[in-house]
N, C-alpha and C. Protein backbone atom coordinates (compact mmCIF):
# COMPACT_ATOMS: atom_id res chain seq x y z
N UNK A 1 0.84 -1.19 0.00
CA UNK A 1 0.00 0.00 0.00
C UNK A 1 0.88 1.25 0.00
N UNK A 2 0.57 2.09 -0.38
CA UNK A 2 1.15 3.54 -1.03
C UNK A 2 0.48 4.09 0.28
N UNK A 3 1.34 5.31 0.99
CA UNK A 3 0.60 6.10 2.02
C UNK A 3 0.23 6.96 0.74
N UNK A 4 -0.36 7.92 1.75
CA UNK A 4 -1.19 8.79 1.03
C UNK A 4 0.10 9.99 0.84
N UNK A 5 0.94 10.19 2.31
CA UNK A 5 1.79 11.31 2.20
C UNK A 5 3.29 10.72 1.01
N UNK A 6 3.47 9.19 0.89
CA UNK A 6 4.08 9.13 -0.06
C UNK A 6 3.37 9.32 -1.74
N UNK A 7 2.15 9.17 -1.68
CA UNK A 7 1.46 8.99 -2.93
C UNK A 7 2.10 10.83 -3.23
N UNK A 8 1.37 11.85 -2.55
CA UNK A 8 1.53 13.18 -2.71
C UNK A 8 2.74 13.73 -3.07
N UNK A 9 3.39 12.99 -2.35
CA UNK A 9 5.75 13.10 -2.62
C UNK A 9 5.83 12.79 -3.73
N UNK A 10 5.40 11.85 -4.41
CA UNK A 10 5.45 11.37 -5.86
C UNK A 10 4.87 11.99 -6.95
N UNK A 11 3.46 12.25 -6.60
CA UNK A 11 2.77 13.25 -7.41
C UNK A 11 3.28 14.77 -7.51
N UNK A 12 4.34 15.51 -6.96
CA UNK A 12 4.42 16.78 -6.29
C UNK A 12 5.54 16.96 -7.34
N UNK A 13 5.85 16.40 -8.20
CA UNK A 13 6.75 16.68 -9.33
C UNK A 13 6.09 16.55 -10.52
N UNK A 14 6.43 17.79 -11.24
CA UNK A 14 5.46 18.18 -12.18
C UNK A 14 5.87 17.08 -13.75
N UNK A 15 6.99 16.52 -13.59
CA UNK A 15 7.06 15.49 -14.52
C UNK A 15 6.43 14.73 -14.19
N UNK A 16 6.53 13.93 -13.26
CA UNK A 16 6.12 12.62 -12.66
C UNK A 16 4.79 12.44 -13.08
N UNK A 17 3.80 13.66 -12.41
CA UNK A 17 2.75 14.24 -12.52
C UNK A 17 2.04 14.06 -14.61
N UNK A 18 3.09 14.53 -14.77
CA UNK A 18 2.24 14.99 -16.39
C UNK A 18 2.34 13.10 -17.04
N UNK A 19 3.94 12.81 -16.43
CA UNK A 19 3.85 11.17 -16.96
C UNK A 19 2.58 10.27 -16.96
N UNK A 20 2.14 10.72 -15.37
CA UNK A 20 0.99 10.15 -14.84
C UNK A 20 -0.52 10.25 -15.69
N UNK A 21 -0.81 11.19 -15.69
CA UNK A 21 -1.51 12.01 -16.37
C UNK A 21 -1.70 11.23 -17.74
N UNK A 22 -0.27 11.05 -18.26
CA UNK A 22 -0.72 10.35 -20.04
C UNK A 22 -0.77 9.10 -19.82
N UNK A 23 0.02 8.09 -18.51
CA UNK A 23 -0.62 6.72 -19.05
C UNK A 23 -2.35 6.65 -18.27
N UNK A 24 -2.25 6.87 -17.55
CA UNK A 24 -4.33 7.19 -16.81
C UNK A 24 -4.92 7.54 -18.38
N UNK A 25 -4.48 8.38 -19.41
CA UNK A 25 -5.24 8.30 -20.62
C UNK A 25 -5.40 7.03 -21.79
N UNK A 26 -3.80 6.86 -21.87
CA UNK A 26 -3.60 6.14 -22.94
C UNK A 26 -3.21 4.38 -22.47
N UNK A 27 -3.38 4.19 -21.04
CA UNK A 27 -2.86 3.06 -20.49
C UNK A 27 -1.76 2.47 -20.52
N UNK A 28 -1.18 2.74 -21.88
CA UNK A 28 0.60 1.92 -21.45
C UNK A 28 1.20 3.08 -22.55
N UNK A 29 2.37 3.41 -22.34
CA UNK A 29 3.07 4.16 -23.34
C UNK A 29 4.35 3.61 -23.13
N UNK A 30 5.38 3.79 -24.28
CA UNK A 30 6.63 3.43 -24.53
C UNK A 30 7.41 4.39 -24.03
N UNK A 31 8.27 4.85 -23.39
CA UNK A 31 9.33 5.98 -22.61
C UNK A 31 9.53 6.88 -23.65
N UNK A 32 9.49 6.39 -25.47
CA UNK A 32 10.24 7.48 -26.46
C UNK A 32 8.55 8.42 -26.81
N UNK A 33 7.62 8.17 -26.52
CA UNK A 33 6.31 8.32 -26.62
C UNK A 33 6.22 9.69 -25.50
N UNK A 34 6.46 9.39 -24.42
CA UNK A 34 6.10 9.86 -23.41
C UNK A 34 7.95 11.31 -23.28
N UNK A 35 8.92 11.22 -23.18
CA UNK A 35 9.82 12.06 -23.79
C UNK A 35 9.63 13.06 -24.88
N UNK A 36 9.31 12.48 -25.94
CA UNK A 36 8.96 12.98 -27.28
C UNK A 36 7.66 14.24 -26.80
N UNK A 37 6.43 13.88 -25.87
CA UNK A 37 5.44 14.49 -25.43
C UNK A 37 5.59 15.27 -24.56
N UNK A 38 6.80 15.21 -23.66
CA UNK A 38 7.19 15.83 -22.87
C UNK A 38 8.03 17.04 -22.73
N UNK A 39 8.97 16.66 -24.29
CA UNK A 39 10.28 17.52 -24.82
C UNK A 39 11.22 17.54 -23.88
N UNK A 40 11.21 16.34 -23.73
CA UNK A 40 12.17 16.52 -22.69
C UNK A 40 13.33 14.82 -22.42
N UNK A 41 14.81 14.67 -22.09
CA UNK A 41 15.57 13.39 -22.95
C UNK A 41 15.30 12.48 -22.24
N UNK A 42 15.25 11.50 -22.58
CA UNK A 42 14.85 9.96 -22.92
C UNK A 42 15.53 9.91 -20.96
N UNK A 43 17.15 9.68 -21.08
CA UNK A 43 17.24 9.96 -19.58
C UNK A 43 16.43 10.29 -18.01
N UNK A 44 16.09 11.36 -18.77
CA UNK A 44 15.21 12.13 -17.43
C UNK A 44 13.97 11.47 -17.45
N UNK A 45 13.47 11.27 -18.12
CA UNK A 45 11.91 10.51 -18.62
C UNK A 45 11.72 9.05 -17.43
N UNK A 46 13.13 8.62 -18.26
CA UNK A 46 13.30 7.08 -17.08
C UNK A 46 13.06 7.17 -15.95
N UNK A 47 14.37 8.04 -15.56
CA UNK A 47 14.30 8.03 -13.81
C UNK A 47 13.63 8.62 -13.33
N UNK A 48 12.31 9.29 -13.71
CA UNK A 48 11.21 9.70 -13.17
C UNK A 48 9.86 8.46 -13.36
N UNK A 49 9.96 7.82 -14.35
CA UNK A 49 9.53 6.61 -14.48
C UNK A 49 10.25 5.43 -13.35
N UNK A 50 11.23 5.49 -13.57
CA UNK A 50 11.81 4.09 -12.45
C UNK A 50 11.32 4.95 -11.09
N UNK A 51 11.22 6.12 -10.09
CA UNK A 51 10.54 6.34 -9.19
C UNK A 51 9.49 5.69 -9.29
N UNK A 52 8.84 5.78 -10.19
CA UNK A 52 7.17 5.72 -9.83
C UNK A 52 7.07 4.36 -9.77
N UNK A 53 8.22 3.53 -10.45
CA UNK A 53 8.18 1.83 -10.69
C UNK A 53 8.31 1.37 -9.52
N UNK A 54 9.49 2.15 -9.12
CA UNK A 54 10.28 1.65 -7.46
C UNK A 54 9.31 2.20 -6.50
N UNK A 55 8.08 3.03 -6.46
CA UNK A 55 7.37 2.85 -5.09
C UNK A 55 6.33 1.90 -6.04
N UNK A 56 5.90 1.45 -7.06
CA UNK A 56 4.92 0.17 -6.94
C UNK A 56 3.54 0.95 -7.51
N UNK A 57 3.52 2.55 -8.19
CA UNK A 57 2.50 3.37 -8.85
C UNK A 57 2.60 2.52 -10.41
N UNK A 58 3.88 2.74 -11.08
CA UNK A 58 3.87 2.16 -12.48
C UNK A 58 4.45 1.02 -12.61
N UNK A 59 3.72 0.16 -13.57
CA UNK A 59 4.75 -1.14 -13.79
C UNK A 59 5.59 -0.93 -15.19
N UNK A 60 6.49 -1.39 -15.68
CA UNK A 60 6.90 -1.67 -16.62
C UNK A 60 7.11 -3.13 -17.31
N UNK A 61 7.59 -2.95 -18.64
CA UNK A 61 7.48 -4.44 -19.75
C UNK A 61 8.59 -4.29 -20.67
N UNK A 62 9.87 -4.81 -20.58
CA UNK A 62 10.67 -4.70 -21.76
C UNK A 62 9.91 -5.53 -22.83
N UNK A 63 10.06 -4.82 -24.34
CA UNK A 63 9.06 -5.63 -25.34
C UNK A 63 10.85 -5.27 -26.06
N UNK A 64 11.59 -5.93 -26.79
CA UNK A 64 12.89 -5.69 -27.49
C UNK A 64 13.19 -5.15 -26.81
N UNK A 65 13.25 -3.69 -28.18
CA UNK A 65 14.44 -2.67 -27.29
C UNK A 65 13.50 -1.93 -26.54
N UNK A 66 12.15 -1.69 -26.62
CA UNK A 66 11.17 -0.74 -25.57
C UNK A 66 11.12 -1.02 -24.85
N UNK A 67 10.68 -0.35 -24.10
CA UNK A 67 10.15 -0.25 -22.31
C UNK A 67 8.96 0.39 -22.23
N UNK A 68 7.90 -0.08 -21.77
CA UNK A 68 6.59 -0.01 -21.85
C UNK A 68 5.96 0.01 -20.33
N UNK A 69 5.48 1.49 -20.01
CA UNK A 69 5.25 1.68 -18.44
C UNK A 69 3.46 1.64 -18.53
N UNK A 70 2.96 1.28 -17.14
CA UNK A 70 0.96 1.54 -17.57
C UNK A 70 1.08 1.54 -15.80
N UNK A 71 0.02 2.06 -15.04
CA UNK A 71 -0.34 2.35 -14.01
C UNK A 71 -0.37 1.04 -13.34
N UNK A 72 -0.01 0.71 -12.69
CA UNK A 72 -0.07 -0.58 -11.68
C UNK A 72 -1.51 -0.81 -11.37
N UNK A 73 -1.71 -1.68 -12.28
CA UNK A 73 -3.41 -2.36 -11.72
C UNK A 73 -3.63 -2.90 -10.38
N UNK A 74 -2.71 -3.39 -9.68
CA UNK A 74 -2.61 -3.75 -8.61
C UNK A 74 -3.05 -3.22 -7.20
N UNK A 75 -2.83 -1.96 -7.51
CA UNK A 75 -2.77 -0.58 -6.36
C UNK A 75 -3.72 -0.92 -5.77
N UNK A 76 -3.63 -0.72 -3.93
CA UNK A 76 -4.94 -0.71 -3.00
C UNK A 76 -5.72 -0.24 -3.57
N UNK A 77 -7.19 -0.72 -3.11
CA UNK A 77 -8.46 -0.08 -3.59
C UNK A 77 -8.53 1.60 -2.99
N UNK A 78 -8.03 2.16 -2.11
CA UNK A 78 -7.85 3.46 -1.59
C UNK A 78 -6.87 4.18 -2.51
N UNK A 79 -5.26 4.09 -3.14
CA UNK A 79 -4.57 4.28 -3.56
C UNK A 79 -5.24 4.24 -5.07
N UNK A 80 -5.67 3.23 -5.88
CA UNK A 80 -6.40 4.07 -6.73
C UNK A 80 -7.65 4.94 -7.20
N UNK A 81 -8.41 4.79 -5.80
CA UNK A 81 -9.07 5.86 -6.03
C UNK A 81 -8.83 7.30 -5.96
N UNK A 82 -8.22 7.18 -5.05
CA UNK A 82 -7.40 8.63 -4.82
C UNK A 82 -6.69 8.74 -6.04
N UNK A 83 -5.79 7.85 -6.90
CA UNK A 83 -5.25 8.09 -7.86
C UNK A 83 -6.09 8.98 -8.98
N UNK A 84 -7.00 8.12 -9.35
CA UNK A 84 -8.43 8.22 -10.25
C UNK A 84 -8.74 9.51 -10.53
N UNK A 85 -8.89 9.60 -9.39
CA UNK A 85 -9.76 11.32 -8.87
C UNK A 85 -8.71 12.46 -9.05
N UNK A 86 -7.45 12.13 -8.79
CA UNK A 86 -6.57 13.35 -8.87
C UNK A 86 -6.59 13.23 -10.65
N UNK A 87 -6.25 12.52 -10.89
CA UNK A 87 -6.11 11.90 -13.00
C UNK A 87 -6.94 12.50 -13.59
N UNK A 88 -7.94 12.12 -13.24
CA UNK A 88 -9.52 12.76 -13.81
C UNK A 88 -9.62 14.32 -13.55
N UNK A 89 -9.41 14.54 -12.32
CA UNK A 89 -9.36 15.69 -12.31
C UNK A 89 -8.29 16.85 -12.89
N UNK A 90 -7.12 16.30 -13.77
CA UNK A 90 -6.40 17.31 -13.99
C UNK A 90 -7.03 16.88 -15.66
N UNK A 91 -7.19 15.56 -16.42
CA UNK A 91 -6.80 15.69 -17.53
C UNK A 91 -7.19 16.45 -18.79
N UNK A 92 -8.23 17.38 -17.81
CA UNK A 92 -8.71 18.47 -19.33
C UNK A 92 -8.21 19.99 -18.95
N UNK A 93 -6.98 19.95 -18.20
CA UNK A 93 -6.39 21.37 -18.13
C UNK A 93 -5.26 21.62 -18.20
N UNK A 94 -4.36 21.96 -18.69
CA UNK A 94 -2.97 22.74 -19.46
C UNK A 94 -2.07 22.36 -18.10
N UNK A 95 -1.25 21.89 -18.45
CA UNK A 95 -0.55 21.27 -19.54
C UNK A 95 -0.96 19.89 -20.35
N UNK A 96 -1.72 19.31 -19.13
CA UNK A 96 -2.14 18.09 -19.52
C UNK A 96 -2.91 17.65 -20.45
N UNK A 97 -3.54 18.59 -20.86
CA UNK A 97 -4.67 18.31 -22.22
C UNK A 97 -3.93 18.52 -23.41
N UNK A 98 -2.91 19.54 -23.41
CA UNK A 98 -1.71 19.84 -24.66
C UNK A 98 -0.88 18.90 -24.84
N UNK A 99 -0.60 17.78 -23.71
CA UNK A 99 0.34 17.48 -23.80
C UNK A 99 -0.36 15.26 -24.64
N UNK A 100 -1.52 15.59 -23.86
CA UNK A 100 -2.06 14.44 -24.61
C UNK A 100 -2.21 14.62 -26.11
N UNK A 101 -2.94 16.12 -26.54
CA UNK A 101 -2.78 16.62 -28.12
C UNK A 101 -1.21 16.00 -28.60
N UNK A 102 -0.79 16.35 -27.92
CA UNK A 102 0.97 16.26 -28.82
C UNK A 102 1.21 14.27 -28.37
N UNK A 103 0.93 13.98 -27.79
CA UNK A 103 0.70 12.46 -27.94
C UNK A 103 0.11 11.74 -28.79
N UNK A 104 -0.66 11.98 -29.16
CA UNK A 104 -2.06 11.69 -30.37
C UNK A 104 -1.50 11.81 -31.65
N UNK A 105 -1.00 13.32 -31.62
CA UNK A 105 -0.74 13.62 -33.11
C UNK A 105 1.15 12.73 -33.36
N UNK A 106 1.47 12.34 -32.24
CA UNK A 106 3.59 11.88 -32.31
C UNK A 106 2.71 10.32 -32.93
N UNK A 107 1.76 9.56 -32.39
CA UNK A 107 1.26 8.51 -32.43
C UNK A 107 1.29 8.10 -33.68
N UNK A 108 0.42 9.29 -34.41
CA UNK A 108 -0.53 9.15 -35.73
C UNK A 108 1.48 8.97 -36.99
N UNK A 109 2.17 9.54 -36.35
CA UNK A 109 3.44 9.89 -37.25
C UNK A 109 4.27 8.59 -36.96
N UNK A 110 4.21 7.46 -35.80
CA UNK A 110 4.29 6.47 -35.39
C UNK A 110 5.92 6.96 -35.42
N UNK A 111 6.55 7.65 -35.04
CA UNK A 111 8.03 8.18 -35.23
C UNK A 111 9.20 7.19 -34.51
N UNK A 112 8.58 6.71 -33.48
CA UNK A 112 9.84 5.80 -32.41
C UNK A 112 9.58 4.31 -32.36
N UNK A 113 8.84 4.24 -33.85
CA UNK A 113 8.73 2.72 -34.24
C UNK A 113 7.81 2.05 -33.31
N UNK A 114 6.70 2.11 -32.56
CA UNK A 114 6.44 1.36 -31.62
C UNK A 114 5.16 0.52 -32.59
């Protein structure tokens, strides 16, 4: 189980945060997906991803050479609701709604081979 004051520590970074944000939309994304949407390098992307892996919020999937992160289905029934509700509640306001636009449209260009 995720406390609540660690859930908030995790969420309280505005990457972490926007990462969050696109798989709660799109359910699993590839790291060059989620970088590419972010503008921001492949590097930094990870180790804000491996946080969220290492407290037990995201899982990941090597598929080849990808790495494929989606929200831990697992999560206490408290931990994702609270998740839910914060998700839902940001994903139709800036940055987060721009940043799913620019996900959609990197998708449609299929650019990082996935």
């Amino acid at each position: 189980m995720i406390e609540p004051d660690e859930l908030f520590l995790l969420l309280s970074d505005k990457t972490r945060l926007r990462c969050l944000v696109l798989l709660h939309l799109e359910k699993e994304l590839c790291v060059c997906e989620i970088s590419h949407t972010l503008e921001s390098i492949q590097p930094k992307i990870s180790r804000h991803l491996s946080i969220l892996r290492k407290s037990r919020l995201v899982q990941d999937e090597r598929r080849g050479k990808w790495v494929y992160y989606k929200i831990n289905a697992d999560l206490d029934k408290k931990t994702k609701a609270l998740l839910t509700t914060i998700l839902n509640s940001l994903k139709g306001s800036e940055p987060f709604s721009l940043d799913y636009e620019k996900l959609l449209e990197f998708r449609k260009s299929d650019s990082c081979g996935t």
